[in-house]
Protein backbone atom coordinates (compact mmCIF):
# COMPACT_ATOMS: atom_id res chain seq x y z
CA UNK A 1 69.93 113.02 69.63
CA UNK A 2 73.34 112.88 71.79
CA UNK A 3 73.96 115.65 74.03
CA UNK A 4 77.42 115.44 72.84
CA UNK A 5 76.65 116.09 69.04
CA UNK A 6 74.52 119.37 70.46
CA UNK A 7 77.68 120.15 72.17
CA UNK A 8 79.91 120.09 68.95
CA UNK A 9 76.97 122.00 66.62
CA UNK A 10 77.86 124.92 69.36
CA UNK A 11 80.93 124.47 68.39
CA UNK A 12 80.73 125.00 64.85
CA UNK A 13 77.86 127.69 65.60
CA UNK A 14 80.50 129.72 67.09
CA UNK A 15 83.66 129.32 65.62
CA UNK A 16 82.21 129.33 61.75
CA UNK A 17 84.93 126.60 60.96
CA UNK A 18 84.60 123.30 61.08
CA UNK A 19 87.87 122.38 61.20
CA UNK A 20 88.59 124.66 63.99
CA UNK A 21 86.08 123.45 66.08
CA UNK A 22 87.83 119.95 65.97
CA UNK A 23 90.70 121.40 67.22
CA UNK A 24 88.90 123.10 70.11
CA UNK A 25 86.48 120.05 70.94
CA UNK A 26 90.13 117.77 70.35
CA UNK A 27 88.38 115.64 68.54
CA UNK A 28 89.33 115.17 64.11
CA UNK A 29 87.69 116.95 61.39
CA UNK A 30 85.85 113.99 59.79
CA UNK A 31 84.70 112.73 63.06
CA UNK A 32 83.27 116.00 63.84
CA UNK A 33 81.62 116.30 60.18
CA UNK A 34 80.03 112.61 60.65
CA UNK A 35 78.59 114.02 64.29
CA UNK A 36 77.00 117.25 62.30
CA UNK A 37 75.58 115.28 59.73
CA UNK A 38 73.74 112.39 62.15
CA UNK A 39 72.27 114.63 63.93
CA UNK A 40 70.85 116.93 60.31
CA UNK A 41 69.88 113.33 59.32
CA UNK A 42 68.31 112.87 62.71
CA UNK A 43 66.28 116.52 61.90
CA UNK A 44 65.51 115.57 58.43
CA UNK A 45 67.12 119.34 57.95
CA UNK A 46 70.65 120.76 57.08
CA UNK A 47 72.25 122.87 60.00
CA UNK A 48 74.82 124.98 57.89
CA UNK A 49 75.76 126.08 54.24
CA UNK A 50 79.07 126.87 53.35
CA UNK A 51 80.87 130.17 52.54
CA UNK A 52 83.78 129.50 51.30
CA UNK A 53 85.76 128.25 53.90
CA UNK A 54 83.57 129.71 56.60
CA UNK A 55 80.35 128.40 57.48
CA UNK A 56 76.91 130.08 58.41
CA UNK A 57 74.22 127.95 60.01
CA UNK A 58 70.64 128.03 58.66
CA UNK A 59 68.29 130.21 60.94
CA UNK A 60 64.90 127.62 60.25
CA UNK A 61 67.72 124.81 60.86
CA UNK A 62 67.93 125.96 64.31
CA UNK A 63 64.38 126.39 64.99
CA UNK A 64 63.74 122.10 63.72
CA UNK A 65 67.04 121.82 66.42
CA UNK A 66 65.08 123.03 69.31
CA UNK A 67 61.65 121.57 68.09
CA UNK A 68 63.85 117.95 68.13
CA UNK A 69 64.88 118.91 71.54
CA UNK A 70 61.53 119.86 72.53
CA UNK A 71 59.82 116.87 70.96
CA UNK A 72 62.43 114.54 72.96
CA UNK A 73 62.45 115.60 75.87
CA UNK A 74 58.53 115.72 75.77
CA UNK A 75 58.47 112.12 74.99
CA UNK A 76 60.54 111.17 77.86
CA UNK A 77 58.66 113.16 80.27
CA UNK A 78 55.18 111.54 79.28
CA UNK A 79 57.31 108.62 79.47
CA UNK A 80 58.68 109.01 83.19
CA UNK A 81 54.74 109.69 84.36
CA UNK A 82 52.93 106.34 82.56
């Protein structure tokens, strides 16, 4: 999980618009729709549905985010102390 993909799911979270985020992180649409869907491959979860042209992230979708988060940063903790 790249800091960086976290960084443009914010993104999304708060503008609703994927192609708006783009614009905001400067980065293209596609590239930013290949970075969302590595890291809901990386959950094993999907982070948003569409509504129309809006979208609406999942609410148990966030929860497997921060569990991800939680489970990595875990792992490199135990990691640093053996």
């Amino acid at each position: 999980m790249k800091l960086l993909h976290l960084q443009y799911f914010k993104k999304v979270f708060e503008t609703k618009n994927v192609t708006q985020a783009a614009k905001e992180l400067f980065i293209s649409q596609p590239a930013l729709s290949r970075a969302i869907k590595h890291l809901e491959n990386e959950l094993g979860v999907p982070l948003f549905y569409h509504s129309g042209r809006n979208i609406e992230v999942i609410v148990g979708a966030v929860l497997a985010l921060f569990w991800g988060i939680y489970r990595r940063s875990a792992r490199l903790i135990v990691s640093m102390l053996l």
